[in-house]
C-alpha atoms as a PDB file:
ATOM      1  CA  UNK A   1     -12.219 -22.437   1.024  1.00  0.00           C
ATOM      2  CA  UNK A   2      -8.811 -20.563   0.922  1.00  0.00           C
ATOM      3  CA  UNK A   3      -8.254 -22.158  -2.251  1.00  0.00           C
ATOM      4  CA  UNK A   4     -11.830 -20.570  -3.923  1.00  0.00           C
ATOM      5  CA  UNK A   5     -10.805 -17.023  -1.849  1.00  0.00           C
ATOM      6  CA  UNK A   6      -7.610 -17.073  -3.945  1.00  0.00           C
ATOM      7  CA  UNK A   7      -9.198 -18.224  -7.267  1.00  0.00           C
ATOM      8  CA  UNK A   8     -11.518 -15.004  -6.952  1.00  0.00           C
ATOM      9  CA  UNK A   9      -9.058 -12.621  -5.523  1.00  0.00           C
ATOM     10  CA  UNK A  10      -5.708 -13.197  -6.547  1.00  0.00           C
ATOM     11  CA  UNK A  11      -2.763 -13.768  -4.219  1.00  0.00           C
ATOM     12  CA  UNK A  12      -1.294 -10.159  -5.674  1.00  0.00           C
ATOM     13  CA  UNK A  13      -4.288  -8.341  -5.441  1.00  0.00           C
ATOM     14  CA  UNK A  14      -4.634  -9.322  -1.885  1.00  0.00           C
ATOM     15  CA  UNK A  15      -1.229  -7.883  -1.255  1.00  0.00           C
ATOM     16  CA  UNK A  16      -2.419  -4.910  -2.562  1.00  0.00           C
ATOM     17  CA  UNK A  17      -4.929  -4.314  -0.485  1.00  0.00           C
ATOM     18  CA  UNK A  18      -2.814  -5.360   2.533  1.00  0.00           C
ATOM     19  CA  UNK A  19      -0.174  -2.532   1.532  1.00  0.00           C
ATOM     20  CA  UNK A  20      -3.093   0.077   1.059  1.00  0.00           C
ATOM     21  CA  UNK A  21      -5.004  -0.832   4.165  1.00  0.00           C
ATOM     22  CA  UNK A  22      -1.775  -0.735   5.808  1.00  0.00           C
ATOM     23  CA  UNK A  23      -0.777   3.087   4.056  1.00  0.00           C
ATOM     24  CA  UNK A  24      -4.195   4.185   4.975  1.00  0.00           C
ATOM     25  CA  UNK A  25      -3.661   3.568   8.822  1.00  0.00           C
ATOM     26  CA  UNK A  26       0.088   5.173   9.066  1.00  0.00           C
ATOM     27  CA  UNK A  27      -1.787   8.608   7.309  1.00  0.00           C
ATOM     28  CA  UNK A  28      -4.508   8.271   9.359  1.00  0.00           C
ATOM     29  CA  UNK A  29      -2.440   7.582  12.593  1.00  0.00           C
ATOM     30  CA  UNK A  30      -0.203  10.789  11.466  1.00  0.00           C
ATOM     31  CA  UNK A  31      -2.919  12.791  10.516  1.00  0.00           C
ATOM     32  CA  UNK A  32      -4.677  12.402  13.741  1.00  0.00           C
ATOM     33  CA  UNK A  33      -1.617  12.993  15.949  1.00  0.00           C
ATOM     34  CA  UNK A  34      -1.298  16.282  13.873  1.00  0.00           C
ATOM     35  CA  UNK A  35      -4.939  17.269  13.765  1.00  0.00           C
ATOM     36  CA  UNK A  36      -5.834  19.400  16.988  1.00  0.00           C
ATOM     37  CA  UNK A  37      -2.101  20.023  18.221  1.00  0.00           C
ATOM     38  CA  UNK A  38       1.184  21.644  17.371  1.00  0.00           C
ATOM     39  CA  UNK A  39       3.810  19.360  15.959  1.00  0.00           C
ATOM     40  CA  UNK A  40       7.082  19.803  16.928  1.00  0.00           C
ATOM     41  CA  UNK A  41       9.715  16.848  16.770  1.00  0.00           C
ATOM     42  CA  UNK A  42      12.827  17.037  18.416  1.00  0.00           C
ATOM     43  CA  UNK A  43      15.771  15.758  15.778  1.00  0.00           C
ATOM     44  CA  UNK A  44      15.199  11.548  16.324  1.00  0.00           C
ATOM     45  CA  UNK A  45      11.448  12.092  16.308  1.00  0.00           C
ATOM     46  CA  UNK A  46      12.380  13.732  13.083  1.00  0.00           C
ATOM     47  CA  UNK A  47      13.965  11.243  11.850  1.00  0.00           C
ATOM     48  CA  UNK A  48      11.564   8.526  12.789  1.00  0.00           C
ATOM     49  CA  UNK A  49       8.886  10.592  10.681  1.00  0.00           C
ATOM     50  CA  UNK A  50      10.905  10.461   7.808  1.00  0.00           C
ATOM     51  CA  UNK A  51      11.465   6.809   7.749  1.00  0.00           C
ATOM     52  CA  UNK A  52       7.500   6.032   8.636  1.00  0.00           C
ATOM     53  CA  UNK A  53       6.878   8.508   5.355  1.00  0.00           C
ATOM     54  CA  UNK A  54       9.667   6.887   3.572  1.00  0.00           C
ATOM     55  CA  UNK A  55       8.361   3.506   4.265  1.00  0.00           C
ATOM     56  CA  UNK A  56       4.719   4.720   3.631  1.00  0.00           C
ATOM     57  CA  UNK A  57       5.514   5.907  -0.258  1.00  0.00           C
ATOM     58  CA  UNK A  58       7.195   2.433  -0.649  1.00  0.00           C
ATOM     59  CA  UNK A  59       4.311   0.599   0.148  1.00  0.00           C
ATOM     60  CA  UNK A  60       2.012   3.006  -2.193  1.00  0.00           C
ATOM     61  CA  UNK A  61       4.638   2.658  -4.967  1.00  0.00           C
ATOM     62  CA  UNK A  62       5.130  -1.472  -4.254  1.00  0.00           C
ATOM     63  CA  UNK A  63       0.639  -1.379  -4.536  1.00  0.00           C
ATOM     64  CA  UNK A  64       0.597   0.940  -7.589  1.00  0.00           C
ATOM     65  CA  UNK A  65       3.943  -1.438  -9.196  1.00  0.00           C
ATOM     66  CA  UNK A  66       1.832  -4.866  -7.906  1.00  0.00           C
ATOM     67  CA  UNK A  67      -1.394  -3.499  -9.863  1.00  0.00           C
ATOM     68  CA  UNK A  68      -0.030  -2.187 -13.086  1.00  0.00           C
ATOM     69  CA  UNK A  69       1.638  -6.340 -13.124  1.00  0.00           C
ATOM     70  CA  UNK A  70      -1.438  -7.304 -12.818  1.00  0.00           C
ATOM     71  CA  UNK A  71      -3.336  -4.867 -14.690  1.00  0.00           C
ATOM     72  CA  UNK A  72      -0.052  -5.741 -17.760  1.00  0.00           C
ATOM     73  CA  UNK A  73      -0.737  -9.631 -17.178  1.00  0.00           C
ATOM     74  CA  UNK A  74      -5.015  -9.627 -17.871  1.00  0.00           C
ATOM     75  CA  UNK A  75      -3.980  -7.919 -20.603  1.00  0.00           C
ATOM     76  CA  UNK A  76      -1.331 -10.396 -22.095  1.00  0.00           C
ATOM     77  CA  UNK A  77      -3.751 -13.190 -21.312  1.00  0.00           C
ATOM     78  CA  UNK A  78      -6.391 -11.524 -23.040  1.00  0.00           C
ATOM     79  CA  UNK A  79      -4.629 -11.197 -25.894  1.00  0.00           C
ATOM     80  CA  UNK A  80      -3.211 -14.784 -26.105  1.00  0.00           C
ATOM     81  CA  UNK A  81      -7.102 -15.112 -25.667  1.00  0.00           C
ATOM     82  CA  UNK A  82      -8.081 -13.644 -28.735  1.00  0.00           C
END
């Protein structure tokens, strides 16, 4: 059954979706920690928020690279297609 799974839904696209779901639950962990208080982070804190947001653009960026391969490579075969 894997084996159909990854025939459908490519082994890259399910990365994707890993490093989205994954994005989406940092922003929404950070936006809920922010939403009814006052956020003030003492200098480590500070730097711990950087790195999560750091860390949080790289996995956006590694999704959007991941897709545009992918999005490049149906295109290629495609073309050899036709």
């Amino acid at each position: 059954m894997a084996k159909a799974n990854s025939t459908r839904f490519p082994k890259q696209l399910m990365e994707v979706q890993d490093l989205l779901m994954e994005s989406g639950h940092v922003a929404q962990f950070v936006k809920d920690m922010s939403l009814n208080t006052d956020v003030n982070l003492e200098a480590g804190e500070l730097s711990g928020f950087f790195f999560v947001m750091q860390d949080l653009i790289h996995r956006i960026k590694k999704a959007e690279r991941l897709l545009t391969e992918y999005r490049d490579g149906i295109a290629t075969t495609e073309n050899e297609v036709a």
